[in-house]
Each structure stands twice: as C-alpha cells, then as structure tokens.
C-alpha atoms as a PDB file:
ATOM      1  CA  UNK A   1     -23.896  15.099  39.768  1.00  0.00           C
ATOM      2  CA  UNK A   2     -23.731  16.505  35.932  1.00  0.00           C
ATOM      3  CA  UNK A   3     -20.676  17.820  34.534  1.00  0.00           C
ATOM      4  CA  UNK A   4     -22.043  21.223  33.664  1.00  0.00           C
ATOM      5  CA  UNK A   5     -20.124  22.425  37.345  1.00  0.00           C
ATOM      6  CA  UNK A   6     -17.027  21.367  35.529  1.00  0.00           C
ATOM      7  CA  UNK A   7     -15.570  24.769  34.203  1.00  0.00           C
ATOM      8  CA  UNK A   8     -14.031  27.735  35.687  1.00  0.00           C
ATOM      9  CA  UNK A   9     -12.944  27.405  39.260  1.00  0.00           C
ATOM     10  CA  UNK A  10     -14.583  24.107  40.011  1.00  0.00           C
ATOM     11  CA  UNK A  11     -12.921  21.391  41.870  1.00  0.00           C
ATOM     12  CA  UNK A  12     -12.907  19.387  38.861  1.00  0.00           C
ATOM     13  CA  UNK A  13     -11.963  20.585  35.248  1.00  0.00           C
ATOM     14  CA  UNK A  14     -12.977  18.180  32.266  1.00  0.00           C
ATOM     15  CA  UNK A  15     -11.699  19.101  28.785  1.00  0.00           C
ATOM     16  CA  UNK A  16     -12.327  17.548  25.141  1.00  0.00           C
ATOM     17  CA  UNK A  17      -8.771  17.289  23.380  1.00  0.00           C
ATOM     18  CA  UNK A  18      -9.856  15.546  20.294  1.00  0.00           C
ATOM     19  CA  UNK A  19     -10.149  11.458  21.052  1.00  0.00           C
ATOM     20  CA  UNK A  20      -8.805  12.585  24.413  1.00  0.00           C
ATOM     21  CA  UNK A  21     -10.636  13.727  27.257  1.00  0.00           C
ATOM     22  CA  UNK A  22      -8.738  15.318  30.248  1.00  0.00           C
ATOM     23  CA  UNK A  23      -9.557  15.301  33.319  1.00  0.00           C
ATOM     24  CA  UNK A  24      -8.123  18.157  35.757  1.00  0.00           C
ATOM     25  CA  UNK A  25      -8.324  18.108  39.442  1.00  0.00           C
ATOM     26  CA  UNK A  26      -8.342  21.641  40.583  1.00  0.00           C
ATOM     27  CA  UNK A  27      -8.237  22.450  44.266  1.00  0.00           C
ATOM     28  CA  UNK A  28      -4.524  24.046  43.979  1.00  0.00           C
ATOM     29  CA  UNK A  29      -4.822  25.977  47.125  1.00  0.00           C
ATOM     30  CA  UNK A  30      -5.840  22.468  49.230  1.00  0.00           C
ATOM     31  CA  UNK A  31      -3.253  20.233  47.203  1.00  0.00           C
ATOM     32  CA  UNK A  32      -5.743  19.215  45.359  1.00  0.00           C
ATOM     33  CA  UNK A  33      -7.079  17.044  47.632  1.00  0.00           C
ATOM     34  CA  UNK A  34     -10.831  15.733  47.476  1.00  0.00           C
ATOM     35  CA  UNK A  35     -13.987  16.887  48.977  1.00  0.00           C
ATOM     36  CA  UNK A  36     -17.126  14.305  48.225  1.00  0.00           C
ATOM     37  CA  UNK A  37     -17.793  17.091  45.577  1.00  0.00           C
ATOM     38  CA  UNK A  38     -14.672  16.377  43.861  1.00  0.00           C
ATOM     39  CA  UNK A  39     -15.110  12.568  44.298  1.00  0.00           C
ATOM     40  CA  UNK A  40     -18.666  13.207  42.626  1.00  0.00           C
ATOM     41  CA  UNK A  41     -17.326  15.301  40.046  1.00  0.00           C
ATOM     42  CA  UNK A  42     -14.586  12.544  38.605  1.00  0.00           C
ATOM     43  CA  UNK A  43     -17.123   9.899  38.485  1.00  0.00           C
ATOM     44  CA  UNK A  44     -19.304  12.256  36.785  1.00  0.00           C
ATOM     45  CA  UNK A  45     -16.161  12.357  34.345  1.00  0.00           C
ATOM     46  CA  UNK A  46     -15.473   9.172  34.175  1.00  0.00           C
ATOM     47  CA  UNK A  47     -18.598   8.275  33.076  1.00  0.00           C
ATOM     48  CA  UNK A  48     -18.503  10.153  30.290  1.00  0.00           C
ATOM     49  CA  UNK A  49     -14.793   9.167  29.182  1.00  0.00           C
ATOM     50  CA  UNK A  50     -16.970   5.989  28.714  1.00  0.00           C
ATOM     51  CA  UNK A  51     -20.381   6.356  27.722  1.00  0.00           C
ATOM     52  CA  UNK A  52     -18.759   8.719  24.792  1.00  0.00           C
ATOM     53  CA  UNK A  53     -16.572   8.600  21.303  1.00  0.00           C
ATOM     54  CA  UNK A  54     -12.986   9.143  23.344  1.00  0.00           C
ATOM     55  CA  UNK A  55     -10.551   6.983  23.065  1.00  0.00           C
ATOM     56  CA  UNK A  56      -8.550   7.783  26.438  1.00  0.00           C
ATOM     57  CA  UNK A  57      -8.598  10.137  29.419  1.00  0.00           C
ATOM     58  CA  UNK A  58      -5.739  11.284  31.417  1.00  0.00           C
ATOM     59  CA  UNK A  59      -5.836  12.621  35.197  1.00  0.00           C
ATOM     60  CA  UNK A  60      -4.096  15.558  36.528  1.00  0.00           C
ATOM     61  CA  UNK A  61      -3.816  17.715  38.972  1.00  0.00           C
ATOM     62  CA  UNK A  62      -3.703  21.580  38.676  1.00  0.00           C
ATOM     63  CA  UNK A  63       0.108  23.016  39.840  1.00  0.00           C
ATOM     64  CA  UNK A  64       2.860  21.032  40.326  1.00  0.00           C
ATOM     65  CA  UNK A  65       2.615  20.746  44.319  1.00  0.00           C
ATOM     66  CA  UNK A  66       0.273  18.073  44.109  1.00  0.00           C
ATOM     67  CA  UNK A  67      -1.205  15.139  41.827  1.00  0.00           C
ATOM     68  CA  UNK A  68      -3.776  14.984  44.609  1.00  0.00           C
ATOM     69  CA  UNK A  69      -2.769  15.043  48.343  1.00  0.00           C
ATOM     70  CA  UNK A  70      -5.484  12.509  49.330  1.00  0.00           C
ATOM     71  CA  UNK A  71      -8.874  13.333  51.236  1.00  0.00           C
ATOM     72  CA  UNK A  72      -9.758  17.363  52.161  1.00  0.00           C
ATOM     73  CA  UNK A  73      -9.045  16.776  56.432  1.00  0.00           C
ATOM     74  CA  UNK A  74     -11.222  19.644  57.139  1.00  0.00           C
ATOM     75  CA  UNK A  75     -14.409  18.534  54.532  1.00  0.00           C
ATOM     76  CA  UNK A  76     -13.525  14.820  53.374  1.00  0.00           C
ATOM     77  CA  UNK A  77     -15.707  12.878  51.726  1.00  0.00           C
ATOM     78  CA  UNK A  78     -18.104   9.972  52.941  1.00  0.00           C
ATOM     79  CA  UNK A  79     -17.489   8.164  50.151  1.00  0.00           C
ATOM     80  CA  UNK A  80     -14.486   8.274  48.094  1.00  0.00           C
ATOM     81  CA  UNK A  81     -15.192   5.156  45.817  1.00  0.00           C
ATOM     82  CA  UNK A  82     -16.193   7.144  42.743  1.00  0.00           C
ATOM     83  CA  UNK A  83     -12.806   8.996  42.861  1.00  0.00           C
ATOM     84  CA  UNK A  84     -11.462   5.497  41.744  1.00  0.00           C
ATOM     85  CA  UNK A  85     -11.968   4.673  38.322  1.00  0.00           C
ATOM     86  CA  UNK A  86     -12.371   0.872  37.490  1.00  0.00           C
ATOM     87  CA  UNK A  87     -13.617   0.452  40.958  1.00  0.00           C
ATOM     88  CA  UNK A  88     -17.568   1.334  40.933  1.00  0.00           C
ATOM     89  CA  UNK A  89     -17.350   2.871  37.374  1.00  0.00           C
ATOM     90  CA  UNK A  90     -15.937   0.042  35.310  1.00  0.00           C
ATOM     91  CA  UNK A  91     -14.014   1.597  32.179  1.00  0.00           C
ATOM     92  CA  UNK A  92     -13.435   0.571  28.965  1.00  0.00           C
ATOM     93  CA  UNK A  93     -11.315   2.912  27.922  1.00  0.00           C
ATOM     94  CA  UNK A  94      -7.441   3.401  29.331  1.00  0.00           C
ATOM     95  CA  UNK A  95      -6.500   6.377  31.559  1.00  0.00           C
ATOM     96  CA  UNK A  96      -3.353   7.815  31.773  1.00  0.00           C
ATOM     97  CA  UNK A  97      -2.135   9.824  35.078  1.00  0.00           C
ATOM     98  CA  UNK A  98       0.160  12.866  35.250  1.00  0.00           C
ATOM     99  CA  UNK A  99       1.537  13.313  38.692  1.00  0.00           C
ATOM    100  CA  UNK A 100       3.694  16.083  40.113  1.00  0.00           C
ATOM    101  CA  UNK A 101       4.240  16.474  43.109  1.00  0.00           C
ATOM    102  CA  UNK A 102       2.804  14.618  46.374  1.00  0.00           C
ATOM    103  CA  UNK A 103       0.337  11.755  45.287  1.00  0.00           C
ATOM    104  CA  UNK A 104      -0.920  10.469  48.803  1.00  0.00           C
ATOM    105  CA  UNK A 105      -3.180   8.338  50.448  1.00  0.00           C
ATOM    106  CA  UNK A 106      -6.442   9.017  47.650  1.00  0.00           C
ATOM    107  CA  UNK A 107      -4.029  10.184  45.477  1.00  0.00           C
ATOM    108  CA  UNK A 108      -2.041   8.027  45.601  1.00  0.00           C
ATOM    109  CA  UNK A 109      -5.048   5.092  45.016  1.00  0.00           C
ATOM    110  CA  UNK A 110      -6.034   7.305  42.095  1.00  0.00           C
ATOM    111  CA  UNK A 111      -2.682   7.423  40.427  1.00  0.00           C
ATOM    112  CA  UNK A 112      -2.887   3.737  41.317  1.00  0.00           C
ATOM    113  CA  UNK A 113      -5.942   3.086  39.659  1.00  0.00           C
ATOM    114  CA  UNK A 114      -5.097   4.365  36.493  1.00  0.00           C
ATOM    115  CA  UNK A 115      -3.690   2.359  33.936  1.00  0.00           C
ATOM    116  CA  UNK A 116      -0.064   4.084  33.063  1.00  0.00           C
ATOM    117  CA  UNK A 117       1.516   6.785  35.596  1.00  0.00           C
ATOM    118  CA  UNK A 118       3.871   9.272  34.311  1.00  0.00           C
ATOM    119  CA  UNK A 119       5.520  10.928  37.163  1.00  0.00           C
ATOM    120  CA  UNK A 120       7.554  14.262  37.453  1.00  0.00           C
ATOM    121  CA  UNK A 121      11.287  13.579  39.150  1.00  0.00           C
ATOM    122  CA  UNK A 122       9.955  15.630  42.274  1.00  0.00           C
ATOM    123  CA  UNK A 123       6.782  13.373  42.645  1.00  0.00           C
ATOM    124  CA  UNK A 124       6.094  11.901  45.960  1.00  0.00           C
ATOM    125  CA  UNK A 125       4.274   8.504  46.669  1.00  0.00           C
ATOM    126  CA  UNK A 126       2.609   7.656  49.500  1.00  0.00           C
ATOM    127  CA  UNK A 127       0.198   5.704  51.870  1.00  0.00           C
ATOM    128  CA  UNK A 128       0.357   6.595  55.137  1.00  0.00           C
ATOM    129  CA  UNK A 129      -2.952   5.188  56.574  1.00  0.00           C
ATOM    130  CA  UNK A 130      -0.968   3.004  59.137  1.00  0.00           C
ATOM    131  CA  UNK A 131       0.679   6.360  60.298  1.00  0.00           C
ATOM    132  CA  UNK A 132      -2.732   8.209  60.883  1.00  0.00           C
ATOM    133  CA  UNK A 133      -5.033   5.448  62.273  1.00  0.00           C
ATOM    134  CA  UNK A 134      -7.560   5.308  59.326  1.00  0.00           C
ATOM    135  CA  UNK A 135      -7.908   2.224  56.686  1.00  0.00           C
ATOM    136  CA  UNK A 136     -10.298   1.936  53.820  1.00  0.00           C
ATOM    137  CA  UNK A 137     -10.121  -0.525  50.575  1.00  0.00           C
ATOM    138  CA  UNK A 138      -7.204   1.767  49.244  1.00  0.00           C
ATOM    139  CA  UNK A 139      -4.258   0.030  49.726  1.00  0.00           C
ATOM    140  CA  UNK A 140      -5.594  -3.125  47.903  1.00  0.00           C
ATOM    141  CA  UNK A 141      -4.570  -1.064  44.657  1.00  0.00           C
ATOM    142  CA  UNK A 142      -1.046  -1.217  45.851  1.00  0.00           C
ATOM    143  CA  UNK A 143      -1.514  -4.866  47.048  1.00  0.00           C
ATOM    144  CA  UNK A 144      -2.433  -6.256  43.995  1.00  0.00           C
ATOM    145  CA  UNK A 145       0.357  -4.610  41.839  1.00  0.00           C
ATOM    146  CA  UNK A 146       3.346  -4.858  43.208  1.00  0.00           C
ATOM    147  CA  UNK A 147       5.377  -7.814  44.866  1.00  0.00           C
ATOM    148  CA  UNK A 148       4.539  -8.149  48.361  1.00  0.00           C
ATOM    149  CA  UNK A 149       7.388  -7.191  49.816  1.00  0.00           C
ATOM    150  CA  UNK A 150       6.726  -4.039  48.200  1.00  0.00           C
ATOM    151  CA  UNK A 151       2.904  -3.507  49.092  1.00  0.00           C
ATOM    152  CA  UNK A 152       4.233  -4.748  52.494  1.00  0.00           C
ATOM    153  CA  UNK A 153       7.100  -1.933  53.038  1.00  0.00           C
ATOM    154  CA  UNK A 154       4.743   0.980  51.799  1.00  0.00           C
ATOM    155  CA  UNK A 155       1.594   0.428  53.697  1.00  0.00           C
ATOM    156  CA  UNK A 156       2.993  -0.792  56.939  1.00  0.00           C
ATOM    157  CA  UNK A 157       5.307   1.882  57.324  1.00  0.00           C
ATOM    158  CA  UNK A 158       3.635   4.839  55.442  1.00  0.00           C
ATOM    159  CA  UNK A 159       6.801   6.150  54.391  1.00  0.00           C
ATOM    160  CA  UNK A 160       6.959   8.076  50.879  1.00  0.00           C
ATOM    161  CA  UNK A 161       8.519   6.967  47.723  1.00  0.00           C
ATOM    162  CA  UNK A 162      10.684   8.878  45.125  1.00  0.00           C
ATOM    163  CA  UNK A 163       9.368   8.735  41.821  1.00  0.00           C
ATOM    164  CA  UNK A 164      12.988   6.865  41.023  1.00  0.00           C
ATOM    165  CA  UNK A 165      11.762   4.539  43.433  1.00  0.00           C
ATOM    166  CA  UNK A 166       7.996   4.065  42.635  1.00  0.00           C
ATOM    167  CA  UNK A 167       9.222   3.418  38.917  1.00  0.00           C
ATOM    168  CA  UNK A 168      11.639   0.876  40.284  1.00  0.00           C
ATOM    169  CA  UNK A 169       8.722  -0.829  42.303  1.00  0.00           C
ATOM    170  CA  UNK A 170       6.208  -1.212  39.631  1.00  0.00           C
ATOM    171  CA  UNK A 171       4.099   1.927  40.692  1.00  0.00           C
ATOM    172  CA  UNK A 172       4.942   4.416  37.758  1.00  0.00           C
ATOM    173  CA  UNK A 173       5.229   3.735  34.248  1.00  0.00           C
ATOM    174  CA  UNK A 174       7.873   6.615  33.265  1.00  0.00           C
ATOM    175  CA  UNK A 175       9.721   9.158  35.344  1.00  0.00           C
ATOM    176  CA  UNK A 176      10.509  12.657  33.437  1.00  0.00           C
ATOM    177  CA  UNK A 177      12.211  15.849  33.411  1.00  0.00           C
ATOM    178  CA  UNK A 178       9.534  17.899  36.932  1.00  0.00           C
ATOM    179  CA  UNK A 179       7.339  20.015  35.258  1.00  0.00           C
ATOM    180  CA  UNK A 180       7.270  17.785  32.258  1.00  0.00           C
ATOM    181  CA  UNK A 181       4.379  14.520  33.298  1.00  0.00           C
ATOM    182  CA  UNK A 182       1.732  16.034  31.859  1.00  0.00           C
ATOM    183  CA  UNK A 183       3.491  16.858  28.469  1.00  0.00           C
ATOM    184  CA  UNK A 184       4.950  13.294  28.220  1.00  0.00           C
ATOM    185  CA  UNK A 185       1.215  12.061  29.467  1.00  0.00           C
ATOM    186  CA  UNK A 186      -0.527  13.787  26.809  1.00  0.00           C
ATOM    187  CA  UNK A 187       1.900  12.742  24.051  1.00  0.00           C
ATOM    188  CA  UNK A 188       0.945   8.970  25.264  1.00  0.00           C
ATOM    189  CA  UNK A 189      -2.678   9.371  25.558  1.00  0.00           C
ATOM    190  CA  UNK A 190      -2.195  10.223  21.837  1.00  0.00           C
ATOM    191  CA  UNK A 191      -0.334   7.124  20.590  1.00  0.00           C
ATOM    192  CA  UNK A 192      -3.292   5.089  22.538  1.00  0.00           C
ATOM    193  CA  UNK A 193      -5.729   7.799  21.109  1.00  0.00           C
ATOM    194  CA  UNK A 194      -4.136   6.879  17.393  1.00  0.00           C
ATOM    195  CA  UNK A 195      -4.376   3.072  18.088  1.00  0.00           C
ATOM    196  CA  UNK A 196      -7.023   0.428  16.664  1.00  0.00           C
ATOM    197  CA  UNK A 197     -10.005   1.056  19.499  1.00  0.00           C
ATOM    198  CA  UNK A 198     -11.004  -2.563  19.776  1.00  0.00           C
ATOM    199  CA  UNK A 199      -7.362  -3.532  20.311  1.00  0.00           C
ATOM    200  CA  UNK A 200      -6.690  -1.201  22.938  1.00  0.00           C
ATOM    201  CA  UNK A 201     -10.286  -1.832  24.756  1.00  0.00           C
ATOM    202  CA  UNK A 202      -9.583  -5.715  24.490  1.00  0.00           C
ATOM    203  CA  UNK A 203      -5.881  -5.482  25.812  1.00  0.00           C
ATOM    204  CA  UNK A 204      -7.089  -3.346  28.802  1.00  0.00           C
ATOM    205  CA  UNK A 205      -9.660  -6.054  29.101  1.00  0.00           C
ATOM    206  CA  UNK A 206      -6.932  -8.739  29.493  1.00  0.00           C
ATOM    207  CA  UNK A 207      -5.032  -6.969  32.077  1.00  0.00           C
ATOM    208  CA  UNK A 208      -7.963  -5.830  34.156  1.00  0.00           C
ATOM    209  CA  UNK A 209      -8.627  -9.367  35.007  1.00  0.00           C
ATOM    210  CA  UNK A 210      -5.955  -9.695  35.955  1.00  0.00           C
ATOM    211  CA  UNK A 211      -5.778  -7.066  38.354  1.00  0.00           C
ATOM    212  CA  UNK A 212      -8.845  -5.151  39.294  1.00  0.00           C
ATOM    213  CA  UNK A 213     -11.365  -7.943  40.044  1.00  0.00           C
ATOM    214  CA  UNK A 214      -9.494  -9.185  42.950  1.00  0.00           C
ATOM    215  CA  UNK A 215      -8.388  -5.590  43.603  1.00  0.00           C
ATOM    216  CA  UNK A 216     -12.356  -4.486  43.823  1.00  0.00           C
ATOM    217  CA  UNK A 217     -13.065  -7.350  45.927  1.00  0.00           C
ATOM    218  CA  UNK A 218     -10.630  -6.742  48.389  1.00  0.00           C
ATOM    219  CA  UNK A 219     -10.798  -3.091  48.995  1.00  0.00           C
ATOM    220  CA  UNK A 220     -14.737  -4.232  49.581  1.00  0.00           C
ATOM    221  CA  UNK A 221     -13.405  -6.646  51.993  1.00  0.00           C
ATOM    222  CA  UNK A 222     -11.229  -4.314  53.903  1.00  0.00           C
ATOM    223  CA  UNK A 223     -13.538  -2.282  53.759  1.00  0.00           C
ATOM    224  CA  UNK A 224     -16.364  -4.175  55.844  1.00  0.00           C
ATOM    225  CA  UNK A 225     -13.410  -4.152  58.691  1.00  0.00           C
ATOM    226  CA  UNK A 226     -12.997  -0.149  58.377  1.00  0.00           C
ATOM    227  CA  UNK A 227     -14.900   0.608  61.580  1.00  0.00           C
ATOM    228  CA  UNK A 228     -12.727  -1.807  63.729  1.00  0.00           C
ATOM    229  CA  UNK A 229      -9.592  -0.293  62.841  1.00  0.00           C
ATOM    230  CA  UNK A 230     -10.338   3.438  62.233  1.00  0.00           C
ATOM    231  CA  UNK A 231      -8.804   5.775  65.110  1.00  0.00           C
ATOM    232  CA  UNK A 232      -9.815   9.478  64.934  1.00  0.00           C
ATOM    233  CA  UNK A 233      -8.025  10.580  67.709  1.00  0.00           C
ATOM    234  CA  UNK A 234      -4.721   9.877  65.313  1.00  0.00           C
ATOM    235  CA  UNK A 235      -6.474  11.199  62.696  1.00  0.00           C
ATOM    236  CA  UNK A 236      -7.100  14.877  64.164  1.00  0.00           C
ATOM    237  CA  UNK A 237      -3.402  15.288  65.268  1.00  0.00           C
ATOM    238  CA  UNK A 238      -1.972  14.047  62.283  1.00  0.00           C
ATOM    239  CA  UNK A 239      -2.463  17.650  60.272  1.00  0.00           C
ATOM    240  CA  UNK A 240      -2.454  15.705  56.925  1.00  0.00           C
ATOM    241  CA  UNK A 241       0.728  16.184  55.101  1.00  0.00           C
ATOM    242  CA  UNK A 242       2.299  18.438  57.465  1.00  0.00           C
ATOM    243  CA  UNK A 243       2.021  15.695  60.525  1.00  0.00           C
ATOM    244  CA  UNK A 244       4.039  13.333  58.670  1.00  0.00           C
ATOM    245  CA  UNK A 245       7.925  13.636  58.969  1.00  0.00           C
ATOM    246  CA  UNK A 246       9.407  13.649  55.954  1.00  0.00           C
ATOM    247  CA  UNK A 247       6.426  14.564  53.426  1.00  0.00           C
END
C-alpha cells in the first residue's frame, strides 16, 4: 500500500517536519486501534522513514485517550507484523513514541518497539493477551527488555501499568506533565535529528543486536504455537478494553 491514502481522515497520518518524519495514528473514535489497513499504512511509513533523507520518526496517536488501544475487535487485522517497526521492516533510523493514554496489547508492542517512549502521566500500559485467550509474537518485545520478573508479572497477569510504573520497569524512557508526550517527543526527535547521522545509525545498530534479533526470532517462534493456544470464545466476551477490570 502507497502512502498517497495518508492525508485527511485516513487511519494513518504521515507528516515531513524537517529531518523528522511523524507518523500519526488516527482512528480517534476506535482508540486508535488497528485495522490491517492501518497495519499496512505504518509499514508503508516506515518504509519511507528509511528509504529517505530523515533522520528520525516519531509515533503517535491522534487524542489523548489512546497511543493505540491494540487490534480493531470488530475488523482486526490478519497480520499485524508490519505495525511493528524493526520486526519485518528493519530500520536504520531511531523512532521515538508519544503515548497518552491506553497503549495496549498492539499498542502496547508498538510503543515497545520503538526505540525511546515518552509517556503522558495518565498513560496506561498493558498486555492482556493471557486475560482474553489470544497470543501472538507480541509479548517477546516485553520479554526481551525488561528483567524477567517484570516480563513475567505483566504478561501472565495482564494487568495495566502506570506510566510511573512502566518508567520504573524499563518500559518508558520519560514520564511528563498528560497532554505534554508529544511536545517533549518532538523536542527529542530533534536533538537525534541535530546529531552526527552515522553516529546515531551505528549506536542504534549496537543496541539492536542486542535486543531485536532474539526479539524477532522469538515472536516468530511463539508465533508458530499461536493456533494451539488461541481461544475465541474468550476473545468475543472480552469487549476489548471495556471487558477488562480496571482499564
């Protein structure tokens, strides 16, 4: 899919800020959660955050209800994998996320994904997979970036995290005034933007071997064992966020 969709009231909203390009999910009305149009649409983006002259993107999501509230339960995608940058589209370049709001399941990944999260005070953090009876590759983002006990405590219970908390755990980057992530995202996004290119694209490098080899390797992995775990039955009671207590 080309980017020429992206403009107006598309589910995806790519902009050109100098060295930076932006990349907006818009589905405000749904939480911004992801249809495979969407998921289309941000590799679509991603691809061109690398195959052009920018320096750095940086993910957002339109309002301040939601970063992105995972999969659309009444359209969701078939497959989500190019909503996940450095996953099937291997970047170059750094990516900086602005969350507000509930970042779950997908959205959370996403967030996860990126390379610095700047959260809003009010941001939510969440996997609830175990809750809802489906299980995809997603949670290997969390697995392979925190300490264990960590990973272990979020996806086995599905219960939320503060941004306070996520920050605490090694999931966010910087916590700010609500209202404020995308503002303090941006101004970062610059320093990188302002930075020697080679530097930055060699230090990402560094830690990406670190990290999102054996990440893609095991999401592929839990991935193969997807149809041996998934339960729809939980899946069409749980009423996305509004089934679980306490989102």
């Amino acid at each position: 899919m080309t980017l020429n969709k992206i403009q107006g009231d598309a589910p995806i909203i790519v902009t050109e800020r100098g060295a930076v390009l932006e990349i907006r999910i818009n589905r405000p009305h749904k939480r911004n959660s992801l249809t495979q149009e969407a998921v289309d649409l941000l590799g679509a983006a991603y691809e061109k955050l690398e195959a052009n002259d920018f320096a750095v993107g940086l993910v957002y999501g339109t309002g301040d209800a939601a970063f992105c509230a995972g999969a659309d339960f009444n359209t969701p995608p078939k497959d989500d994998s190019r909503a996940y940058p450095n996953f099937t589209i291997k970047l170059t370049k750094p990516l900086v996320a602005a969350v507000e709001g509930y970042a779950v399941g997908a959205g959370f990944v996403l967030s996860q994904s990126c390379d610095i999260v700047v959260a809003g005070d009010g941001a939510q953090f969440g996997y609830p997979e175990a809750r809802i009876g489906v299980t995809g590759g997603g949670g290997t983002y969390i697995a392979s970036r925190v300490p264990t006990k960590v990973a272990a405590d979020l996806l086995l219970t599905g219960r939320f995290y503060t941004a306070t908390r996520a920050r605490e755990a090694g999931l966010v980057s910087e916590v700010v005034e609500r209202g404020k992530a995308l503002a303090f995202a941006r101004e970062l996004a610059d320093q990188i933007a302002d930075n020697h290119g080679p530097s930055v694209r060699l230090l990402k490098a560094l830690i990406d071997r670190e990290t999102q080899t054996t990440t893609a390797e095991s999401a592929q992995f839990l991935g193969l064992l997807k149809a041996h775990t998934s339960d729809s039955s939980r899946l069409q009671v749980s009423k996305g966020l509004k089934g679980l207590k306490g989102a």
